[in-house]
Protein backbone atom coordinates (compact mmCIF):
# COMPACT_ATOMS: atom_id res chain seq x y z
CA UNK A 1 -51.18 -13.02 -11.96
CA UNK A 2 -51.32 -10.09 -14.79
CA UNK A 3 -50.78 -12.18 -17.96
CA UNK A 4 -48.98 -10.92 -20.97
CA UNK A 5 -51.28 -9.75 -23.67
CA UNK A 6 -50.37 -11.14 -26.97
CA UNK A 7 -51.30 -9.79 -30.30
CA UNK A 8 -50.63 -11.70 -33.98
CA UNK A 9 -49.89 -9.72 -37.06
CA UNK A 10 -50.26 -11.80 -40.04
CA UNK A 11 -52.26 -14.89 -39.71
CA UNK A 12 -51.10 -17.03 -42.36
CA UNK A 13 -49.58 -20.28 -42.07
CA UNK A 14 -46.97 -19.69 -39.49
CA UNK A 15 -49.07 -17.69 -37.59
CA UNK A 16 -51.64 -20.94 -37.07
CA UNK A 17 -49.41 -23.64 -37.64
CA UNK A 18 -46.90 -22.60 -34.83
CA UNK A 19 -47.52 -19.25 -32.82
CA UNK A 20 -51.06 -18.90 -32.10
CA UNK A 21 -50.72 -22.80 -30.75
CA UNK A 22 -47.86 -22.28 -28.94
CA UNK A 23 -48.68 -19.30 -26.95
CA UNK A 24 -52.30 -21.00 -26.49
CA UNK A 25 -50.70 -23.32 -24.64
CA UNK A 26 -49.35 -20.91 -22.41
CA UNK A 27 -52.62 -19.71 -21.31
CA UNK A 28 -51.43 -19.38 -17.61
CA UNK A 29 -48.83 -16.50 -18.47
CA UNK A 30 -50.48 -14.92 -21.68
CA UNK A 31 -53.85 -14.34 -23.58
CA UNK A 32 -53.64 -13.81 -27.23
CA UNK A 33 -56.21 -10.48 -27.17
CA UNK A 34 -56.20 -9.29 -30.87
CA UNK A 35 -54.83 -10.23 -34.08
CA UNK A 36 -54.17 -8.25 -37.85
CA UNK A 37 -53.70 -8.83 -41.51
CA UNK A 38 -54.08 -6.97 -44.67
CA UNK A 39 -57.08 -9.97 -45.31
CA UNK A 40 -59.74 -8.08 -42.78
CA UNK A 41 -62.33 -11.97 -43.61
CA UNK A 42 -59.42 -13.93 -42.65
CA UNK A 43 -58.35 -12.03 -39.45
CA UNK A 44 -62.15 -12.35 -38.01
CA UNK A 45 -61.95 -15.95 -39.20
CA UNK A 46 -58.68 -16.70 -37.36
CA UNK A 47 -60.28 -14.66 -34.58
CA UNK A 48 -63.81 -16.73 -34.34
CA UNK A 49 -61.60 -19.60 -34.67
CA UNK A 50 -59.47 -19.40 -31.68
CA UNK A 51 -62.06 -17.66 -29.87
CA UNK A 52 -59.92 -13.93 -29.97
CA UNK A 53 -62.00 -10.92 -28.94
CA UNK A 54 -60.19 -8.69 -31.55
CA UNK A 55 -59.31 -8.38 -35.24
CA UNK A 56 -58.11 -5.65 -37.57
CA UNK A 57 -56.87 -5.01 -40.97
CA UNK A 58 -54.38 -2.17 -39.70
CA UNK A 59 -51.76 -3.32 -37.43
CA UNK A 60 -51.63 0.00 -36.21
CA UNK A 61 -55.07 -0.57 -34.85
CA UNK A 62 -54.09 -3.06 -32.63
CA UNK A 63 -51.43 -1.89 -30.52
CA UNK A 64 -53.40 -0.65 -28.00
CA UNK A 65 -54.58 -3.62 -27.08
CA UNK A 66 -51.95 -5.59 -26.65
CA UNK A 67 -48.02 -5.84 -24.84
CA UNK A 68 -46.20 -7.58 -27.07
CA UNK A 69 -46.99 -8.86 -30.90
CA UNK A 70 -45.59 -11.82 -32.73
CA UNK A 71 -45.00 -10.52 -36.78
CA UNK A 72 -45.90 -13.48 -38.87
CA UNK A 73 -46.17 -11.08 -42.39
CA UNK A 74 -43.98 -11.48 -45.67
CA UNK A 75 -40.17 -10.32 -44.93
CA UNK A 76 -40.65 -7.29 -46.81
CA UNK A 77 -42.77 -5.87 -43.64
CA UNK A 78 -40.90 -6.95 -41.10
CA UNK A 79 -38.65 -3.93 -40.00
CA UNK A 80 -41.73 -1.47 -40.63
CA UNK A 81 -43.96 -3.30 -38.38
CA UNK A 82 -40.88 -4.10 -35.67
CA UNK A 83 -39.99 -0.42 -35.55
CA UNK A 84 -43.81 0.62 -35.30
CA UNK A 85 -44.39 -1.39 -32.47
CA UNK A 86 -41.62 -0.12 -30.34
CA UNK A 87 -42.74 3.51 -31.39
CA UNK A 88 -46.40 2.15 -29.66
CA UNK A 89 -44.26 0.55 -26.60
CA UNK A 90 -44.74 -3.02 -27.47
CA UNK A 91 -42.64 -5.85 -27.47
CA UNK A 92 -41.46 -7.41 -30.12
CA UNK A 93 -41.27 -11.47 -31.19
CA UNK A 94 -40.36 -11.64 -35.16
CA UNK A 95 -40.54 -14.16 -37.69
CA UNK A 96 -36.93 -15.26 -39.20
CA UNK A 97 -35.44 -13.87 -41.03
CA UNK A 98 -35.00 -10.60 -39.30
CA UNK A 99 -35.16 -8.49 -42.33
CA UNK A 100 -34.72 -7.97 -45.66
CA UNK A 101 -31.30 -6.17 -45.10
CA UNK A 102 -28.59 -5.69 -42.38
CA UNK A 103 -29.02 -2.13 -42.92
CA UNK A 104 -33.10 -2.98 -42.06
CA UNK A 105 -32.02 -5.40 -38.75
CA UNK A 106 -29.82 -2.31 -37.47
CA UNK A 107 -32.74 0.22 -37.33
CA UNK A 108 -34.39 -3.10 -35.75
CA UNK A 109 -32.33 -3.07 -32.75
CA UNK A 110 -31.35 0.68 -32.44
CA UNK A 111 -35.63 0.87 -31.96
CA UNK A 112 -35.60 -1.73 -29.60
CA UNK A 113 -33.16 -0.10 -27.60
CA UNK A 114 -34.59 3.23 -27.64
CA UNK A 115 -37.98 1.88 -26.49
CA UNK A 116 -36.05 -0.31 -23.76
CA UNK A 117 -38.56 -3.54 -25.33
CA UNK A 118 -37.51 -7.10 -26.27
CA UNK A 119 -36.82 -8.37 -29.62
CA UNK A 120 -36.78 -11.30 -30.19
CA UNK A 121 -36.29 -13.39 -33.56
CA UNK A 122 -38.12 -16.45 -34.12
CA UNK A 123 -35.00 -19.31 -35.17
CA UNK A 124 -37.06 -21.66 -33.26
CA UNK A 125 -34.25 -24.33 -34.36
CA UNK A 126 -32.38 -23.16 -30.85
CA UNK A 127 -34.99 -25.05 -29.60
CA UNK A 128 -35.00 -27.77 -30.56
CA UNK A 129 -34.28 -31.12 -28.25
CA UNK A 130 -31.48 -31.76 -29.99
CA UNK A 131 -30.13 -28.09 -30.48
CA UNK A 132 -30.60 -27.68 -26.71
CA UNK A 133 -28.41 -30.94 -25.90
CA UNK A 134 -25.98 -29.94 -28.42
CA UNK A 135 -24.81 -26.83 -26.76
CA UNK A 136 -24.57 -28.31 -23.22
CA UNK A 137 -21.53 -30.81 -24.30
CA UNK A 138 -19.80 -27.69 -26.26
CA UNK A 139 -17.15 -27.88 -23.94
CA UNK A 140 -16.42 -31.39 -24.89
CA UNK A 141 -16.18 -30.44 -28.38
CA UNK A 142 -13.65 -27.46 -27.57
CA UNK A 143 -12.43 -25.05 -29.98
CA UNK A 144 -14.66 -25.32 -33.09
CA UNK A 145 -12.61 -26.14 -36.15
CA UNK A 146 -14.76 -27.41 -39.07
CA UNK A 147 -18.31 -26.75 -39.35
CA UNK A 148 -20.28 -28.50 -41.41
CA UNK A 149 -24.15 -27.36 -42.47
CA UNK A 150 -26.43 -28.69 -44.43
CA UNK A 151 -30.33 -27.94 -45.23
CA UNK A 152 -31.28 -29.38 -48.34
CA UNK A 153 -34.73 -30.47 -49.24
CA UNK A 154 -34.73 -32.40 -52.86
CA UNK A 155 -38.49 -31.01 -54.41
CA UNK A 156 -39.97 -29.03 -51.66
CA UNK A 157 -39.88 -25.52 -53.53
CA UNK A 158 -42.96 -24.08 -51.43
CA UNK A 159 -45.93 -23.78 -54.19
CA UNK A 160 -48.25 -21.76 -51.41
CA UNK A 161 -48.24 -17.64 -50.15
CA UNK A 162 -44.97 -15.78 -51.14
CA UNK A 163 -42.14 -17.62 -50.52
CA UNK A 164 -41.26 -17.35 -54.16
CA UNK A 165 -41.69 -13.83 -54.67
CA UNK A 166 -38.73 -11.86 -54.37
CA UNK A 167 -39.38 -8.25 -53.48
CA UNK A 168 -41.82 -9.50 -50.91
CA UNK A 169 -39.39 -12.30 -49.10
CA UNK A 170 -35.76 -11.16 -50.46
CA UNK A 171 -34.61 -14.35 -51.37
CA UNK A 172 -35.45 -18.46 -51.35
CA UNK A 173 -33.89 -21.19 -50.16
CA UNK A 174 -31.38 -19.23 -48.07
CA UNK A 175 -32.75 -16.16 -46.44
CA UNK A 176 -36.62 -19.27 -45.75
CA UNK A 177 -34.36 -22.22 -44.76
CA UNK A 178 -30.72 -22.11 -44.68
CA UNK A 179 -30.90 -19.27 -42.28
CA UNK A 180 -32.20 -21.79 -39.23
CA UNK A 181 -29.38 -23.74 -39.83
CA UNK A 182 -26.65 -21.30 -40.24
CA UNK A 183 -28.05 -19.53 -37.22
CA UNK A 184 -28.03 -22.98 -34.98
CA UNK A 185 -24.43 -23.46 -36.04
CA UNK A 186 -23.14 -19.84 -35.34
CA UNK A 187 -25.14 -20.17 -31.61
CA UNK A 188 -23.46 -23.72 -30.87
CA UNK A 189 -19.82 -21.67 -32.08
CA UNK A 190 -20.24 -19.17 -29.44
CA UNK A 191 -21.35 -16.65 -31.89
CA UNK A 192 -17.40 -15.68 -33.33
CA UNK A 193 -17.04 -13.03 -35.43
CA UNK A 194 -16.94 -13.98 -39.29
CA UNK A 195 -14.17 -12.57 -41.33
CA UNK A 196 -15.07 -14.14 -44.83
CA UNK A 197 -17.94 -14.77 -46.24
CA UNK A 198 -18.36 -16.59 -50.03
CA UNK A 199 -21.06 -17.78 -51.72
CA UNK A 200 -22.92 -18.89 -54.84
CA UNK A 201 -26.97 -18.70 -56.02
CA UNK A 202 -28.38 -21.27 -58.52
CA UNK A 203 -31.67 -21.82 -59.46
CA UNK A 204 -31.67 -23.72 -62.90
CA UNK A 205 -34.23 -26.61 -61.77
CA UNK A 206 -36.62 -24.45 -60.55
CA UNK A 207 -36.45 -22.73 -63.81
CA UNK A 208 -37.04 -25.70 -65.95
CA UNK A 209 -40.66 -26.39 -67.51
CA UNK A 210 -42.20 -29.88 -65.91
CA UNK A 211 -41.73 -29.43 -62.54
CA UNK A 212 -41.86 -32.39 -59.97
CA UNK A 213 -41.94 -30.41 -56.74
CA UNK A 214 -43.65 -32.09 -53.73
CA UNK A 215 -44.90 -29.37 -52.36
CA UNK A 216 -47.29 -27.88 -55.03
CA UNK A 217 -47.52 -26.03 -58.23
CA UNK A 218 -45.14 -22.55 -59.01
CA UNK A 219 -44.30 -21.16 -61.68
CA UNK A 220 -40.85 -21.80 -63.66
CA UNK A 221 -41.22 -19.20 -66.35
CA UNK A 222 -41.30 -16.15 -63.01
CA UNK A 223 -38.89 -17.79 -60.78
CA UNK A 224 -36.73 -15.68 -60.05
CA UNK A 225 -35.52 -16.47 -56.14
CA UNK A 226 -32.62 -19.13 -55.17
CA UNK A 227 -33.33 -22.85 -55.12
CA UNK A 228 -29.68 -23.75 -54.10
CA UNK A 229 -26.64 -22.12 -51.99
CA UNK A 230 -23.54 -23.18 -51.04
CA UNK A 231 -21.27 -20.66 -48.86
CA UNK A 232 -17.55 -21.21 -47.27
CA UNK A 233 -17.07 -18.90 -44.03
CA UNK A 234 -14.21 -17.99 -42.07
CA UNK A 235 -14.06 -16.83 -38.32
CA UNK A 236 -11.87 -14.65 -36.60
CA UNK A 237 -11.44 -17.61 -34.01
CA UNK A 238 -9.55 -19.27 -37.25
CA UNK A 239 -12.49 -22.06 -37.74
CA UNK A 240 -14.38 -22.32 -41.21
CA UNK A 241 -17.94 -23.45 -42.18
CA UNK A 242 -18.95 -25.54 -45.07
CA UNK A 243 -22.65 -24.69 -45.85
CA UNK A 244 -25.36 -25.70 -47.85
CA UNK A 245 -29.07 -25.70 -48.53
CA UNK A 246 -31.53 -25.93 -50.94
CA UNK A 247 -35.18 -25.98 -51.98
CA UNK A 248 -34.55 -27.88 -54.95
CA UNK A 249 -31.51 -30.60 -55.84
CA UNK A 250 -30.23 -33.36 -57.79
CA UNK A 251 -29.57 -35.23 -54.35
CA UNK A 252 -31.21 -38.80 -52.80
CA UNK A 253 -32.79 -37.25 -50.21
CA UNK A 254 -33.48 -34.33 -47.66
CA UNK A 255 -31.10 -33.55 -45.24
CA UNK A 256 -31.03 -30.90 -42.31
CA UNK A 257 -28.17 -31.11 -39.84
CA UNK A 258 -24.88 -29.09 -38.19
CA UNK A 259 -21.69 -31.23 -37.50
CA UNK A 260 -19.04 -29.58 -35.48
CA UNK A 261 -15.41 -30.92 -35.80
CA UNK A 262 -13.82 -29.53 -32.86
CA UNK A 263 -9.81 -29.84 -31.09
CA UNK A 264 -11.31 -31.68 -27.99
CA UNK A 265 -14.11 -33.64 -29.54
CA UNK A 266 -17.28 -33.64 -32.54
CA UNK A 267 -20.90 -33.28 -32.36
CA UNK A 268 -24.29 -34.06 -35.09
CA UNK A 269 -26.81 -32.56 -34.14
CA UNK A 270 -29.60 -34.12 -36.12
CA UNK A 271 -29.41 -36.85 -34.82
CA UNK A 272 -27.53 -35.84 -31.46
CA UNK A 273 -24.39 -37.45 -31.19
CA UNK A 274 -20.87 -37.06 -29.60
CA UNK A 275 -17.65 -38.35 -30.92
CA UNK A 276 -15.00 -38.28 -28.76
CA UNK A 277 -10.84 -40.01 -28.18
CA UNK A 278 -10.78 -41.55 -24.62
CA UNK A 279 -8.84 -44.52 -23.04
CA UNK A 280 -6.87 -45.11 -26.59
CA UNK A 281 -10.90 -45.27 -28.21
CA UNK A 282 -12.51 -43.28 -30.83
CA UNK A 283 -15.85 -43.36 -28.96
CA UNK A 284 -19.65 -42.18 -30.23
CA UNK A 285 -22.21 -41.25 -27.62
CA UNK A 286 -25.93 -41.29 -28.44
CA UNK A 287 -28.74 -39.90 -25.71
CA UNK A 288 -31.07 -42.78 -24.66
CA UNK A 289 -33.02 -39.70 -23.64
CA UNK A 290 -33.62 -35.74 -24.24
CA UNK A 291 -35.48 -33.71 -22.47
CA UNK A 292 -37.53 -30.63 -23.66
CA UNK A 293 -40.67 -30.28 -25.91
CA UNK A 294 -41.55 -32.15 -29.10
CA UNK A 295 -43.04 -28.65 -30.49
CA UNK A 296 -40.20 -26.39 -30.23
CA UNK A 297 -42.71 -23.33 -30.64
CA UNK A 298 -43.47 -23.47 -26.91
CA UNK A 299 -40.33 -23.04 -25.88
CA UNK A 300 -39.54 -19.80 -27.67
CA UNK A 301 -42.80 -18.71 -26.93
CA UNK A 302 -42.11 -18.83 -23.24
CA UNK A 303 -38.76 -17.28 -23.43
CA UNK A 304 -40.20 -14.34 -25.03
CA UNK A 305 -42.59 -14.27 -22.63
CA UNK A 306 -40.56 -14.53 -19.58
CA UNK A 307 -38.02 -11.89 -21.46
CA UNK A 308 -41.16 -9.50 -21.66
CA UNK A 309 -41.35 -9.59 -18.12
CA UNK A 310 -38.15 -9.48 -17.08
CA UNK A 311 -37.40 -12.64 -15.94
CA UNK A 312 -35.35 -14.30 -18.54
CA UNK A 313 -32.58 -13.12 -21.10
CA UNK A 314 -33.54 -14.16 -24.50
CA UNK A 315 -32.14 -17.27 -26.00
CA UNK A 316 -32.29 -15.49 -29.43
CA UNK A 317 -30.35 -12.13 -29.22
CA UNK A 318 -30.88 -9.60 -31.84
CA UNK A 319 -27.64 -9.13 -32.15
CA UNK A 320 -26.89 -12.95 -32.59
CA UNK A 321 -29.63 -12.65 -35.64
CA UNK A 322 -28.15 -9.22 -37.15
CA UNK A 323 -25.32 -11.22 -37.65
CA UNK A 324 -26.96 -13.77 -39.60
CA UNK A 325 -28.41 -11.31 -41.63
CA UNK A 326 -25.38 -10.07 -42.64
CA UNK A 327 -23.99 -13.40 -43.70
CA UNK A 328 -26.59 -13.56 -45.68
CA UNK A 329 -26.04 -10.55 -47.16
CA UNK A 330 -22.34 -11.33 -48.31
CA UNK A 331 -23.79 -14.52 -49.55
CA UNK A 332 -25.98 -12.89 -52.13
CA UNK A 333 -23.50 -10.25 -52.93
CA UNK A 334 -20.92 -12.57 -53.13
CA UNK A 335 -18.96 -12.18 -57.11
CA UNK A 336 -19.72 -14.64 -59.43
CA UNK A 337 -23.46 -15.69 -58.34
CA UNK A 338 -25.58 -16.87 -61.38
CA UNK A 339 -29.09 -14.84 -60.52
């Protein structure tokens, strides 16, 4: 069997804490044959590491080596590198989020199109156990009404690479971690078209001197990104979201999860439960059981794959993550945000 060749651009943290794992253990379909970054001595260390025959500071570079790439860079790069790879015929699997803009995400998929390749974007939350079991009992839920999202950490602005710098990454909390969970919850919806979008930006903790932030040291006196979002949504479908997520909040404790109210039924995700009405009951169902991987990075790594070669549709669309994009968008242009 010919097996995919794989090649890693960026080989940071999310490069070797989820991709280069994942498609490791998919050594049957797929050899990772080359990887790049901008850090030449930490692409051939990555490369010695996982025993990879090829490194290179120029992404360019690599391309011919390789059928598909997986971008893993700062958000700022994403669209250049996506678009350069379908100009070299390779396919494309891209960090979240998509881009830095809706008008960047729209050359995204107008590339992909013209170069007949996959994109795929990397909300690896669709994978999830619990994501996966939530959209098989849809139907029991019916017609979404009320959607509820939250994906707040307490202290947990990230202290490490560039996730606080703003013309690099384009935002903070929202465009690094509210966009898994707004995506999840606009998948399980069937996708509907939004027709309102309002929001508001804070970041006044993360501004303050004395920082108690769990995961390391930033600095307050340069922070200039969001720490906290909330957002109320409208779809043309007539149901409404209630969103919210943070790197930094006055709250007890972290909390990730979607609830969907809907006219037949209700569903948490995180933890997966149904509530239903039956026999005159109000009744809650938990799973003794779920099937599907504990690392949900081997899932989407295999979809992409099997995408690649033809014989699976994507469980990520593009189009499904342009629209998240845009949300996000409307969110930070929304009137009356405070950065």
């Amino acid at each position: 069997m010919i097996k995919l060749r794989i090649g890693i651009i960026g080989v940071g943290g999310i490069a070797q804490g989820r991709h280069i794992p994942a498609f490791l253990q998919l050594s049957d379909i797929c050899e990772i044959t080359a990887l790049s970054d901008v850090n030449i001595h930490r692409a051939r260390e990555t490369a010695e590491k996982y025993n990879i025959p090829n490194a290179f500071e120029d992404y360019l570079d690599l391309f011919p080596e390789v059928d598909a790439v997986c971008i893993c860079t700062p958000n700022k790069f994403h669209a250049e590198i996506t678009i350069a790879a379908f100009n070299a015929g390779v396919h494309v699997l891209c960090e979240k989020p998509m881009a830095l803009s809706f008008e960047e995400c729209e050359a995204m998929v107008a590339a992909s199109k013209q170069a007949d390749k996959v994109l795929a974007i990397a909300y690896h939350y669709r994978f999830m156990k619990e994501a996966q079991a939530a959209k098989k009992v849809m139907d029991e839920v019916g017609l979404p009404l009320v959607v509820r999202v939250q994906a707040l950490r307490r202290r947990k602005v990230p202290g490490w690479g560039v996730f606080t710098n703003k013309d690099l990454q384009g935002g903070g909390s929202l465009i690094d971690f509210g966009c898994h969970l707004l995506d999840l919850a606009l998948w399980l919806m069937g996708n509907p078209k939004h027709t309102a979008v309002s929001g508001t930006t804070y970041n006044t903790l993360s501004k303050q001197p004395n920082q108690v932030n769990q995961w390391g040291r930033f600095d307050h006196e340069t922070f200039n990104v969001d720490d906290h979002v909330t957002a109320y949504m409208k779809f043309e479908n007539g149901a409404s979201m209630l969103f919210e997520t943070s790197w930094a909040a006055n709250i007890k404790d972290d909390q990730a999860n979607v609830s969907i109210s809907g006219a037949d039924g209700g569903l948490s995700v995180f933890p997966f439960e149904l509530f239903t009405t039956k026999h005159g009951m109000l009744l809650n169902s938990e799973a003794a059981w779920l099937p599907g991987k504990e690392d949900p990075g081997v899932p989407q790594a295999k979809n992409f794959i099997d995408a690649c070669l033809g014989i699976a549709e994507l469980v990520v669309k593009p189009e499904e993550a342009l629209q998240v994009s845009q949300i996000i968008d409307r969110i930070y242009e929304s009137e009356g945000n405070s950065l």
